[in-house]
C-alpha atoms as a PDB file:
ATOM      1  CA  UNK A   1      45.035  35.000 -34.615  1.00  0.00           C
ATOM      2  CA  UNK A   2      43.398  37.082 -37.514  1.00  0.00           C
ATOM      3  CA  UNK A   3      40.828  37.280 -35.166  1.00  0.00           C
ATOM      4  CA  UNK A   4      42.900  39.160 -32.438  1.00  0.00           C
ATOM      5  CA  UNK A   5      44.768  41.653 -35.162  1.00  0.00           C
ATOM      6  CA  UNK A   6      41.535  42.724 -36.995  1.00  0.00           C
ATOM      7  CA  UNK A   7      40.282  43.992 -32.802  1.00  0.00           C
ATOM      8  CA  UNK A   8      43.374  45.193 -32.346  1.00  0.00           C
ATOM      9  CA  UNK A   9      43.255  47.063 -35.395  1.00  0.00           C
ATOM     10  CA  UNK A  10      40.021  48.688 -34.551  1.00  0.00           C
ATOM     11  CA  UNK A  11      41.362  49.501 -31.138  1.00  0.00           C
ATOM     12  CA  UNK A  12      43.974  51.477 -32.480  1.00  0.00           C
ATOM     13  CA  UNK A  13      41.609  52.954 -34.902  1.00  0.00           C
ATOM     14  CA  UNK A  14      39.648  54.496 -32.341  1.00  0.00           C
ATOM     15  CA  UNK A  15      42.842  55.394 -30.321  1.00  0.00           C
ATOM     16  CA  UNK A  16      43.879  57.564 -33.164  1.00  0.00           C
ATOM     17  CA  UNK A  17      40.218  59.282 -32.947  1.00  0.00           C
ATOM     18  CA  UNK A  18      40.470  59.932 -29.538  1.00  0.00           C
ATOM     19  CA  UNK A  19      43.911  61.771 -29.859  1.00  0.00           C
ATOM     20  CA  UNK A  20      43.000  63.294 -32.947  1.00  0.00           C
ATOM     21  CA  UNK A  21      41.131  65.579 -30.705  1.00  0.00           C
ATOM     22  CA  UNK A  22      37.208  64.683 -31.676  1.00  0.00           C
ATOM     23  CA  UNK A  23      36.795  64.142 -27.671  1.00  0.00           C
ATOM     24  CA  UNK A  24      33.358  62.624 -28.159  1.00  0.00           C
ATOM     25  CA  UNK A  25      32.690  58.736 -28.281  1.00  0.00           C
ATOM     26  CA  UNK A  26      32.477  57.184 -31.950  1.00  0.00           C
ATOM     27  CA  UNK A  27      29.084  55.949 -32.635  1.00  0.00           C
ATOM     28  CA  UNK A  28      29.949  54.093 -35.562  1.00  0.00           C
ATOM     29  CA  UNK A  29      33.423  53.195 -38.107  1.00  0.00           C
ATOM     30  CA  UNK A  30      33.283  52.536 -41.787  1.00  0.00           C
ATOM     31  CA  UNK A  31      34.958  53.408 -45.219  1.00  0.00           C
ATOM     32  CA  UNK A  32      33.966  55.895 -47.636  1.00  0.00           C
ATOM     33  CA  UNK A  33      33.090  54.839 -51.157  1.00  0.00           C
ATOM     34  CA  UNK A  34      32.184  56.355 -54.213  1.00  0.00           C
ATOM     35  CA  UNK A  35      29.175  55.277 -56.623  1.00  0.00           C
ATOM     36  CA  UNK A  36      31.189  53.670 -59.331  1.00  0.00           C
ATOM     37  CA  UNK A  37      30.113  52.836 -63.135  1.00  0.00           C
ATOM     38  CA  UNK A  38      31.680  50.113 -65.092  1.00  0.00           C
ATOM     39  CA  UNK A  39      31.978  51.910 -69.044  1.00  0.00           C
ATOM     40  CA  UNK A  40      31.732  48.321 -71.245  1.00  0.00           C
ATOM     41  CA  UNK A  41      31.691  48.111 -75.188  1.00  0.00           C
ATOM     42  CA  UNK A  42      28.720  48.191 -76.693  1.00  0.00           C
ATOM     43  CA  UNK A  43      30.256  47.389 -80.455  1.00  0.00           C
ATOM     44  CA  UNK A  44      32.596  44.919 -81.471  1.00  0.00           C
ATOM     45  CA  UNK A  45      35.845  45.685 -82.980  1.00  0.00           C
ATOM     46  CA  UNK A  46      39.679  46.832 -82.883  1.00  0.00           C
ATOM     47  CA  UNK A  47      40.005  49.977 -80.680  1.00  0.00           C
ATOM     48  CA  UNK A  48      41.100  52.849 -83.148  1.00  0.00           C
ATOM     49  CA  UNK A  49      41.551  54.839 -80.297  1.00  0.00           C
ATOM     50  CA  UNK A  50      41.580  54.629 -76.632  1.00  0.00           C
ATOM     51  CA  UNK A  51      43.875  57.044 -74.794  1.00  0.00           C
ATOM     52  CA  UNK A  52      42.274  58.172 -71.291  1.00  0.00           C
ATOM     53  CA  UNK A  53      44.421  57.204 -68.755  1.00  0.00           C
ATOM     54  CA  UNK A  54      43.834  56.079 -65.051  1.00  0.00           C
ATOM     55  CA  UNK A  55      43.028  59.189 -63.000  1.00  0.00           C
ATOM     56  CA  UNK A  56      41.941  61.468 -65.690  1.00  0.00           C
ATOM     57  CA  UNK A  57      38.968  63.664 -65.007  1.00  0.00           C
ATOM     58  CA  UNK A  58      36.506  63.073 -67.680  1.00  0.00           C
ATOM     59  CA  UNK A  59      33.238  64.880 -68.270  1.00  0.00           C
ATOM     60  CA  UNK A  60      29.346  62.899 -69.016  1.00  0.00           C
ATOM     61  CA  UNK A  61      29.148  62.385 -72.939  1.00  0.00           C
ATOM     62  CA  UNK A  62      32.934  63.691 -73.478  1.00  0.00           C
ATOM     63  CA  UNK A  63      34.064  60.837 -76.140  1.00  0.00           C
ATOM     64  CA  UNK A  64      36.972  58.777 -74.803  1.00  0.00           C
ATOM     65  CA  UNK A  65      37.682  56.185 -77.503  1.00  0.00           C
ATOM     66  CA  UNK A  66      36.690  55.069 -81.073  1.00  0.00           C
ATOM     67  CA  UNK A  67      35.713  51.292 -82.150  1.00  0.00           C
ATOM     68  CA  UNK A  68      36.315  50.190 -85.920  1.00  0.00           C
ATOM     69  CA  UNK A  69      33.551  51.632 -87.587  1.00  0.00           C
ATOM     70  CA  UNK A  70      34.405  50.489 -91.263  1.00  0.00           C
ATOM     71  CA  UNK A  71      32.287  48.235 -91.611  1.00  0.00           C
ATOM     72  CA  UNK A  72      28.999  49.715 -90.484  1.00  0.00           C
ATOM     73  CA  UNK A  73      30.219  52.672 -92.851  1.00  0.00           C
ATOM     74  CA  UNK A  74      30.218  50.396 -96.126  1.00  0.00           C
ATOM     75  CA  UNK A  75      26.762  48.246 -95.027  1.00  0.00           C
ATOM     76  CA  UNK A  76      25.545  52.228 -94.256  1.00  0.00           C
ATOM     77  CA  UNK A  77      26.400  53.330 -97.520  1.00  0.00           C
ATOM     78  CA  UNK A  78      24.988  50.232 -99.618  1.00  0.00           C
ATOM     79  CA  UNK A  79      22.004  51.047 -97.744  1.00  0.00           C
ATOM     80  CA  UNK A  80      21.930  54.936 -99.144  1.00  0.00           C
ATOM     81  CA  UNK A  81      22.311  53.434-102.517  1.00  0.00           C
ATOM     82  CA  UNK A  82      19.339  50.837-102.355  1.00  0.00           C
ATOM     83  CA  UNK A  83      17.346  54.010-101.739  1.00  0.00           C
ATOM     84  CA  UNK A  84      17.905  55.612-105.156  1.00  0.00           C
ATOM     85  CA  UNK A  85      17.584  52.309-106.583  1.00  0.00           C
ATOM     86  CA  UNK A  86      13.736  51.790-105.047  1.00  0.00           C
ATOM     87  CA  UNK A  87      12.902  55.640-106.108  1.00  0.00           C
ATOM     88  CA  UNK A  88      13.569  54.955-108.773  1.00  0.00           C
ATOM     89  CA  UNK A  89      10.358  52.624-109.425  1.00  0.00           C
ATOM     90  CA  UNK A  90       7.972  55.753-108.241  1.00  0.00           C
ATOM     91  CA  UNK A  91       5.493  55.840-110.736  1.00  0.00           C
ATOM     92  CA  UNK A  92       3.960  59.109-111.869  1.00  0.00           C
ATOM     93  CA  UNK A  93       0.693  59.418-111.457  1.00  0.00           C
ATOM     94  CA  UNK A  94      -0.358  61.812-113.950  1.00  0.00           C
ATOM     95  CA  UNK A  95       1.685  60.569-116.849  1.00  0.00           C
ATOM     96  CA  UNK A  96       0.276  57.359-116.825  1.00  0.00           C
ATOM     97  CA  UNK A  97      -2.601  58.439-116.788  1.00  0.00           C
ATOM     98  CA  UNK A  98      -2.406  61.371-119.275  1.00  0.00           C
ATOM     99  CA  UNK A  99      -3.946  59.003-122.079  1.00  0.00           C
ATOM    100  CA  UNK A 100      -6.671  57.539-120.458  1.00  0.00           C
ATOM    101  CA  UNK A 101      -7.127  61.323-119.506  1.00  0.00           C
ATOM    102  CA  UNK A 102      -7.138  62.470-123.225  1.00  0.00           C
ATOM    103  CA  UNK A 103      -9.471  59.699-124.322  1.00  0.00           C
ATOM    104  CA  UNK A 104     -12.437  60.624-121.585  1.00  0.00           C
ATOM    105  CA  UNK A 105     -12.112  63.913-122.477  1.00  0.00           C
ATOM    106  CA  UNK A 106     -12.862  63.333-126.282  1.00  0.00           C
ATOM    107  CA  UNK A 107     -15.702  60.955-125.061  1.00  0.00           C
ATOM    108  CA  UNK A 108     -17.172  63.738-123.062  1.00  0.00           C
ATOM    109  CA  UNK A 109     -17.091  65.629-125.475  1.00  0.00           C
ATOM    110  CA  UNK A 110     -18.613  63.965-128.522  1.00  0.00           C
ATOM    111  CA  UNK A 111     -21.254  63.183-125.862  1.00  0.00           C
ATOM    112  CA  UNK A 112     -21.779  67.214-125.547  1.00  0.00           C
ATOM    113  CA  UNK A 113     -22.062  67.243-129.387  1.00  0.00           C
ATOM    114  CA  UNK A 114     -24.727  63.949-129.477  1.00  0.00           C
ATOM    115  CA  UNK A 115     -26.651  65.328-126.823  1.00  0.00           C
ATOM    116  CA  UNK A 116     -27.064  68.320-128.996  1.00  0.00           C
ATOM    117  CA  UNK A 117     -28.039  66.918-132.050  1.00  0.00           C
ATOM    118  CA  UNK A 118     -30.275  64.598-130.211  1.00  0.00           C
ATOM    119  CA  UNK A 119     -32.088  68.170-129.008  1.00  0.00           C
ATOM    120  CA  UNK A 120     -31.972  69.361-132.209  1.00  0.00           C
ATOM    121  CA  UNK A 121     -34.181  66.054-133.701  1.00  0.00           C
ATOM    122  CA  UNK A 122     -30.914  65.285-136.314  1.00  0.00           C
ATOM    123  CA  UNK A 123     -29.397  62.572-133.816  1.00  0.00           C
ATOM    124  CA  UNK A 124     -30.343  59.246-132.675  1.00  0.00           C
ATOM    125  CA  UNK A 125     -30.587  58.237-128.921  1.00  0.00           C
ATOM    126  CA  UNK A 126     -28.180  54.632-130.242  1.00  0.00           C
ATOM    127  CA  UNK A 127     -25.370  57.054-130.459  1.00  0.00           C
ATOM    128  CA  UNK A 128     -25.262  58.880-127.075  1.00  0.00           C
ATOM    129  CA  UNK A 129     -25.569  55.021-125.621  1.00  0.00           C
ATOM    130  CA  UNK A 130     -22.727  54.107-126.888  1.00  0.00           C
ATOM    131  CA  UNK A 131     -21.202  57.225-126.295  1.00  0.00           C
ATOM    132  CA  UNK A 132     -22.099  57.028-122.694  1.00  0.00           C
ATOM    133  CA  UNK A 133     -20.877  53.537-122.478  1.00  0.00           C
ATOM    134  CA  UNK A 134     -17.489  54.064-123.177  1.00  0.00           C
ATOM    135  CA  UNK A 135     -17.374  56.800-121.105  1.00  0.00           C
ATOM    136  CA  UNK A 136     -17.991  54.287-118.771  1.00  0.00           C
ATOM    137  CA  UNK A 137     -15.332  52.112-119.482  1.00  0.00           C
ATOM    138  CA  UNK A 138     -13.175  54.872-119.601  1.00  0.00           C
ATOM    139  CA  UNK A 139     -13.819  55.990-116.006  1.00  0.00           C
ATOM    140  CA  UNK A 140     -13.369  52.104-114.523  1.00  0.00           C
ATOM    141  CA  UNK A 141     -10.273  51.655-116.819  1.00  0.00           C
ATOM    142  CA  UNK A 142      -8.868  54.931-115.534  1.00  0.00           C
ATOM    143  CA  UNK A 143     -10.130  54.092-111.518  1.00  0.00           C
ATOM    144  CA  UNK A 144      -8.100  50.848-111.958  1.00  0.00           C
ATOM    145  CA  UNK A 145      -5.272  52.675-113.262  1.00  0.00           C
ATOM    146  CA  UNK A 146      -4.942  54.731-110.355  1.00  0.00           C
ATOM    147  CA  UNK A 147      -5.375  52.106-107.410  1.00  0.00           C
ATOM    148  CA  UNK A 148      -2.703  50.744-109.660  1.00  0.00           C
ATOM    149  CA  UNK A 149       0.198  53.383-109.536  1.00  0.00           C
ATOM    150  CA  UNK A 150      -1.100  54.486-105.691  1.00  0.00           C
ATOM    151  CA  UNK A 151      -0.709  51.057-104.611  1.00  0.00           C
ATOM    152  CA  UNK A 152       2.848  50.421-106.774  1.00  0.00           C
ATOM    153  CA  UNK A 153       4.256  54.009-105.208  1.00  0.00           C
ATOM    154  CA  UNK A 154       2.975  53.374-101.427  1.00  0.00           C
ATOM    155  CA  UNK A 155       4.784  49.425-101.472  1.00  0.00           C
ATOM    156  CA  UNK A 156       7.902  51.543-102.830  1.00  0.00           C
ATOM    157  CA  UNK A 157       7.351  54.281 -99.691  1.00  0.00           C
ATOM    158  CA  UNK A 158       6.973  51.043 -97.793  1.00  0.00           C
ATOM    159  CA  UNK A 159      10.644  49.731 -99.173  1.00  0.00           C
ATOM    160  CA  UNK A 160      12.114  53.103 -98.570  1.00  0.00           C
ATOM    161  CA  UNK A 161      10.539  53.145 -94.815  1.00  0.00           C
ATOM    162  CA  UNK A 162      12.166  49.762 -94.451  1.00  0.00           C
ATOM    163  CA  UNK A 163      15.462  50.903 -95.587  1.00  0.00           C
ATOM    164  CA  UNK A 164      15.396  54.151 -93.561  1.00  0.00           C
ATOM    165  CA  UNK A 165      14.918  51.975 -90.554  1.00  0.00           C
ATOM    166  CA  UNK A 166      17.993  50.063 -91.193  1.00  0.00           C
ATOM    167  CA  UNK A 167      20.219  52.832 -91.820  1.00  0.00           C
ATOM    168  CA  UNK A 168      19.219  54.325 -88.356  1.00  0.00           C
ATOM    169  CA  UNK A 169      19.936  50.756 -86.717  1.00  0.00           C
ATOM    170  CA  UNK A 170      23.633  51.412 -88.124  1.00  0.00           C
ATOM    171  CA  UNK A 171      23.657  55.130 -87.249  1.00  0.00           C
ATOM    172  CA  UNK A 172      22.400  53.725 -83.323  1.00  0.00           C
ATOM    173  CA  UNK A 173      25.554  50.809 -84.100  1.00  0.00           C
ATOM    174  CA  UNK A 174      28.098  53.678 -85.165  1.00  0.00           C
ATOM    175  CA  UNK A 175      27.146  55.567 -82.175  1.00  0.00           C
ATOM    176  CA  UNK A 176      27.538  52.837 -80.156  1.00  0.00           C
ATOM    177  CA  UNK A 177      31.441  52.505 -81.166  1.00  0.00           C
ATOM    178  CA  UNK A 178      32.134  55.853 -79.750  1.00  0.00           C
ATOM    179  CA  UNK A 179      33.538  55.445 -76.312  1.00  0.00           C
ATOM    180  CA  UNK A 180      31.533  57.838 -73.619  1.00  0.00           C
ATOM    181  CA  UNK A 181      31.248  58.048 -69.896  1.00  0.00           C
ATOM    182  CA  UNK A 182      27.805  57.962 -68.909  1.00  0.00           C
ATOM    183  CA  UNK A 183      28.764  60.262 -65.200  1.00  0.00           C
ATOM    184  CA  UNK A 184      30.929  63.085 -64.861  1.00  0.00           C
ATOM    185  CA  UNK A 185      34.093  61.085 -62.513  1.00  0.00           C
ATOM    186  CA  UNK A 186      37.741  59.761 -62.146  1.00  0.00           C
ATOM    187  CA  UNK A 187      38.741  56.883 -63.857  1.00  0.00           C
ATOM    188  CA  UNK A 188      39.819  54.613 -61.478  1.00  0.00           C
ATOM    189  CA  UNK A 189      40.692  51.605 -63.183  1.00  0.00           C
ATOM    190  CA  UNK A 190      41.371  50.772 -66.900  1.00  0.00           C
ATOM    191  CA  UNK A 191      40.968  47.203 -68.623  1.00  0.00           C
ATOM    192  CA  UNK A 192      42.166  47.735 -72.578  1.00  0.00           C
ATOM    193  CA  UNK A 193      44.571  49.527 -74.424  1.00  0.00           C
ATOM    194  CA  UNK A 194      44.329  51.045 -77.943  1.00  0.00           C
ATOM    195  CA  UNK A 195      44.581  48.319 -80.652  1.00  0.00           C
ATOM    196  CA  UNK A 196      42.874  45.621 -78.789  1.00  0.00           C
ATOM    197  CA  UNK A 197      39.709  43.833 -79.936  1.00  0.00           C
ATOM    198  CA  UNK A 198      36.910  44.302 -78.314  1.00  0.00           C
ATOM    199  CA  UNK A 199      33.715  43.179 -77.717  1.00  0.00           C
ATOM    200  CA  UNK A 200      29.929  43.769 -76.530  1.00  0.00           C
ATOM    201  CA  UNK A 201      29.700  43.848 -72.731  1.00  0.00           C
ATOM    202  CA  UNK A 202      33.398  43.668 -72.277  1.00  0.00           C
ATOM    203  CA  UNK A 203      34.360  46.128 -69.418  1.00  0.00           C
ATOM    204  CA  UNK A 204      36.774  49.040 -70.753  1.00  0.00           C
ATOM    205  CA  UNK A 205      37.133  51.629 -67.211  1.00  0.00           C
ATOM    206  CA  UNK A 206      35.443  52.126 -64.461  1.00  0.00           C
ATOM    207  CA  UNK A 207      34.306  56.073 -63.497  1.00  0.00           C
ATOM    208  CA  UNK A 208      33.402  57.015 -60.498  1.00  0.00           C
ATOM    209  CA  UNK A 209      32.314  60.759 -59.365  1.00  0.00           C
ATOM    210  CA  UNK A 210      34.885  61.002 -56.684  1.00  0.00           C
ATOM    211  CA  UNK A 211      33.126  64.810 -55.445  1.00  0.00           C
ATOM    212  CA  UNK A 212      30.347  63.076 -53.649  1.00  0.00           C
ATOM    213  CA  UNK A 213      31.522  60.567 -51.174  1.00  0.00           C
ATOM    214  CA  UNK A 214      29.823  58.441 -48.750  1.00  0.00           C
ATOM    215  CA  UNK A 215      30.580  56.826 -45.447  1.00  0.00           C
ATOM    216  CA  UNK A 216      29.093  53.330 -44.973  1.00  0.00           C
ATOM    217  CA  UNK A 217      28.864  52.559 -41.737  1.00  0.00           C
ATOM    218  CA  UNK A 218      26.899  49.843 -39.233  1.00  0.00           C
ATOM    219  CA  UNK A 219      24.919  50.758 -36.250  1.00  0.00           C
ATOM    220  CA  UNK A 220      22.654  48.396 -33.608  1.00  0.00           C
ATOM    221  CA  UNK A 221      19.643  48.077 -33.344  1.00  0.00           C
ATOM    222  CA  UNK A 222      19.357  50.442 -30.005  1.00  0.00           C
ATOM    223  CA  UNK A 223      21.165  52.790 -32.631  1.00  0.00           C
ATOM    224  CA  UNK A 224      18.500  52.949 -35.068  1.00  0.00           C
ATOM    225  CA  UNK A 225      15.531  54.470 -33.195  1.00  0.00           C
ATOM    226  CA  UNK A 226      18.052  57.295 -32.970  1.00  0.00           C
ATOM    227  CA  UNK A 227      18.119  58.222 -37.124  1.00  0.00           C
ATOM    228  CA  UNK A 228      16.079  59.236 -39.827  1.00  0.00           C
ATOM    229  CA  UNK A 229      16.930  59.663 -43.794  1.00  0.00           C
ATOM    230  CA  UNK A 230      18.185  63.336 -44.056  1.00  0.00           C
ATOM    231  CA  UNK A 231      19.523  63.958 -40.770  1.00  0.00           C
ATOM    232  CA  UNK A 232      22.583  65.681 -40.612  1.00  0.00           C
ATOM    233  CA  UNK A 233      26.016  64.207 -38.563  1.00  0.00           C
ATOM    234  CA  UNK A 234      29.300  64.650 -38.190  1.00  0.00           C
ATOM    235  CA  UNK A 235      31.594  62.326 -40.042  1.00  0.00           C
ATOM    236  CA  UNK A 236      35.291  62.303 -38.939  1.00  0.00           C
ATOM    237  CA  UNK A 237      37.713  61.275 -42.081  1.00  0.00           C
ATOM    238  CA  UNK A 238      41.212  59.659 -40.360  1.00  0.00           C
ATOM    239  CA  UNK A 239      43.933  60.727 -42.548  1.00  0.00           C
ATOM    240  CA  UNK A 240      46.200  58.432 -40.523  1.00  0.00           C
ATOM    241  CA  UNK A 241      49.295  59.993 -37.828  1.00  0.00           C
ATOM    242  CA  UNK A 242      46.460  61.562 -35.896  1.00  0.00           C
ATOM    243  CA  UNK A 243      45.509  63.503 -38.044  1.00  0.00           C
ATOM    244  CA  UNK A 244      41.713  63.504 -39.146  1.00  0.00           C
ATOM    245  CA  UNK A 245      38.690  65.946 -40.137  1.00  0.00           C
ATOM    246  CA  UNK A 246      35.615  66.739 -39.464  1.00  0.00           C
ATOM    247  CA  UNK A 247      32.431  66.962 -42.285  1.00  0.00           C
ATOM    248  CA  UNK A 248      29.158  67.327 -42.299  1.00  0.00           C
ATOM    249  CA  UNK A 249      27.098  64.178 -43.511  1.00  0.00           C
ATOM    250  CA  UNK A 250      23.596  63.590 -44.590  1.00  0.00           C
ATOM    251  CA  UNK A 251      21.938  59.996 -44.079  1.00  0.00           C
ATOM    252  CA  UNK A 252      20.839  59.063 -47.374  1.00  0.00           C
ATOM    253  CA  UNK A 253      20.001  55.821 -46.823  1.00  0.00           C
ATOM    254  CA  UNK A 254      19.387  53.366 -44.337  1.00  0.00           C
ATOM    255  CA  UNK A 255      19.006  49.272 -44.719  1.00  0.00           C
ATOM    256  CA  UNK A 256      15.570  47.812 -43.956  1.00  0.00           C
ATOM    257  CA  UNK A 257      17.133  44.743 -43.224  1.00  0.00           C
ATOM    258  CA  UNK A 258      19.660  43.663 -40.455  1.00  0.00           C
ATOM    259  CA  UNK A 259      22.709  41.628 -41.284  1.00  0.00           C
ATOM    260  CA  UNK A 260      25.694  39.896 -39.118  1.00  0.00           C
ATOM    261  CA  UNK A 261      28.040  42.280 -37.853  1.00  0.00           C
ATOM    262  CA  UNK A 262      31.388  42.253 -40.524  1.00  0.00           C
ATOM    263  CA  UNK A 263      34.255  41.223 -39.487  1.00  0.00           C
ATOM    264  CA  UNK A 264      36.045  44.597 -40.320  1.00  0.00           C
ATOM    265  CA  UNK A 265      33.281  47.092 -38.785  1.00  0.00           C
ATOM    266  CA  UNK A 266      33.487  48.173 -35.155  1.00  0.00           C
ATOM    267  CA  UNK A 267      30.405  49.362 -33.497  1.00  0.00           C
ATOM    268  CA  UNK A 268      29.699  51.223 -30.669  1.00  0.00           C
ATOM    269  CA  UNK A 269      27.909  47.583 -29.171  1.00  0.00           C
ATOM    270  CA  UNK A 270      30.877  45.441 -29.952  1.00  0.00           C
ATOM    271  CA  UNK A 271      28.596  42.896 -28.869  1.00  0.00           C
ATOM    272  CA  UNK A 272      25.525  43.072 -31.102  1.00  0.00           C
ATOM    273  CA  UNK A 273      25.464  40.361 -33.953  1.00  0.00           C
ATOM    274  CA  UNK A 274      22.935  42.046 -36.100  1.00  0.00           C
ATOM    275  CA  UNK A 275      23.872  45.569 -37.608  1.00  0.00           C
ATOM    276  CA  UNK A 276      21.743  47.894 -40.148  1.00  0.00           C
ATOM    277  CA  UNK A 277      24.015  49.482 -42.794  1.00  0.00           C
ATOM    278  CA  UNK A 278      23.819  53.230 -43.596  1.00  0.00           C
ATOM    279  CA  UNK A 279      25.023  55.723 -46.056  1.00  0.00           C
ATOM    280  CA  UNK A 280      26.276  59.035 -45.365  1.00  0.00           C
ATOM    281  CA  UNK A 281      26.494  61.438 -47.872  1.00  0.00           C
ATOM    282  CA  UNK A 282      29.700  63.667 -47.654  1.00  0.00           C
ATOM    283  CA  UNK A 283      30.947  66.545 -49.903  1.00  0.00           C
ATOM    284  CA  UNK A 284      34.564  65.316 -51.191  1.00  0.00           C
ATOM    285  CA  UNK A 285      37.106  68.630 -50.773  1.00  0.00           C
ATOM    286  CA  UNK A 286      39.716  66.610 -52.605  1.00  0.00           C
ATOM    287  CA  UNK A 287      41.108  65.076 -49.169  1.00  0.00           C
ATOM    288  CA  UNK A 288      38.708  62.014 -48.859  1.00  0.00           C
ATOM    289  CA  UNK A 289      39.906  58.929 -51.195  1.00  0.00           C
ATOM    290  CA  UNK A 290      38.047  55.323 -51.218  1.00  0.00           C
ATOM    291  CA  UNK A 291      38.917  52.846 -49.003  1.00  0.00           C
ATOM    292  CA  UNK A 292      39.620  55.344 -46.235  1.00  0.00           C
ATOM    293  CA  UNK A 293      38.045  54.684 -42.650  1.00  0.00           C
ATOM    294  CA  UNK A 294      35.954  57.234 -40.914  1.00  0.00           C
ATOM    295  CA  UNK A 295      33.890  57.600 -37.808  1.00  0.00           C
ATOM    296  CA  UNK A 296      30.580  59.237 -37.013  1.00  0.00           C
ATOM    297  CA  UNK A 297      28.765  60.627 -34.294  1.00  0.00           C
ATOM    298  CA  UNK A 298      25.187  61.044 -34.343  1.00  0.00           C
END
């Protein structure tokens, strides 16, 4: 019996098209559809604020709803203060090494001062040794010194790097509780209200840019030798009461694999088991609405 009303159905379906005044035989029925995007949570948390409503217009990146943020704020700021906290053990250079600084310099220059008595035949060669030995020790005590404070200060950049990275892994998680669209669309459904809880991956709306339509239809096989991706037809929306309109269509995409015919699509070979699906691209004037059946002619 379900059988007999779904042709039945179609029959009248194509009854309407030919008093609608297209006058030409249908090459193939379908619905139109719209690409639709499911918006989910990507945070967990109460929803501070959620207030779009089911057919609101809403725009790519426009903010439609806040998660708790709280707190991400706190962990964010505890990580602002660790920061001062780590600067705080910066060394500085040049004041730790001021003394060692001082010291060479009076080395080098009692060395001037042997080296010219030595010239002079009133020094002895014992003394600029020496001289030039602690100089020595000097220089490695003061190398060390400085591999010392470099290396202290770069494991405290190192600290400060780390904690930099965290912060932006909050500022990506407190981004991630404001509510966006990622298309410019109609909200067509809704699945939480303000004050819920919500969590990552649960579904919040679905979007869907309702100004570019398509017709999926099913042709035959002895159909298909007949299009090509970009090729323009005529799609006929059925507004129901005989009345219907004509648009232009694109074929935008065509399936490289055959299927059994649905049980709810009539094609021009009502006998064919195998059918190709295709997509025709329509520009929506407001008039066209998902779920609504239309025919085309090649």
């Amino acid at each position: 019996m379900k059988k007999y009303l779904i042709v039945a159905a179609t029959l009248a379906l194509l009854a309407l098209a030919s008093c609608g005044g297209r006058g030409r035989q249908v090459d193939a029925s379908g619905t139109f559809e719209a690409t639709e995007v499911i918006v989910s949570s990507e945070a967990n948390g109460r929803l501070l604020r959620f207030d779009v409503m089911e057919g609101d217009s809403v725009r790519a990146g426009a903010t439609l709803g806040q998660v708790d943020t709280v707190q991400l704020y706190y962990t964010r700021k505890q990580l602002v203060a660790s920061i001062r906290m780590i600067e705080s053990r910066t060394q500085d250079v040049p004041q730790q090494l001021a003394s060692t600084l001082e010291q060479l310099a009076t080395q080098n220059r009692e060395r001037a001062r042997a080296e010219n008595l030595l010239a002079a035949n009133v020094g002895n060669q014992k003394q600029l040794d020496d001289i030039n030995s602690a100089i020595a020790v000097l220089q490695k005590q003061l190398d060390a010194q400085r591999t010392l404070l470099e290396n202290a200060n770069q494991g405290v950049r190192d600290n400060i790097s780390m904690v930099l990275a965290q912060i932006a892994q909050i500022d990506d998680q407190l981004d991630k509780c404001r509510l966006a669209s990622p298309v410019t669309g109609t909200v067509l459904a809704k699945y939480a209200e303000q004050g819920e809880v919500t969590a990552v991956g649960r579904p919040l709306l679905k979007v869907a840019d309702l100004g570019a339509m398509f017709l999926r239809a099913y042709i035959t096989s002895d159909q298909l030798s007949r299009l090509r991706l970009g090729q323009k037809v005529t799609v006929t929306a059925d507004y129901g009461e005989r009345q219907s309109k004509d648009y232009e269509g694109t074929i935008t995409w065509i399936s490289g694999q055959a299927e059994f015919t649905p049980k709810n699509i009539q094609t021009r070979n009502e006998r064919a088991n195998l059918v190709y699906a295709v997509k025709i691209a329509v520009v929506n004037d407001g008039f066209l609405k998902i779920g609504m059946y239309g025919d085309v002619r090649f």
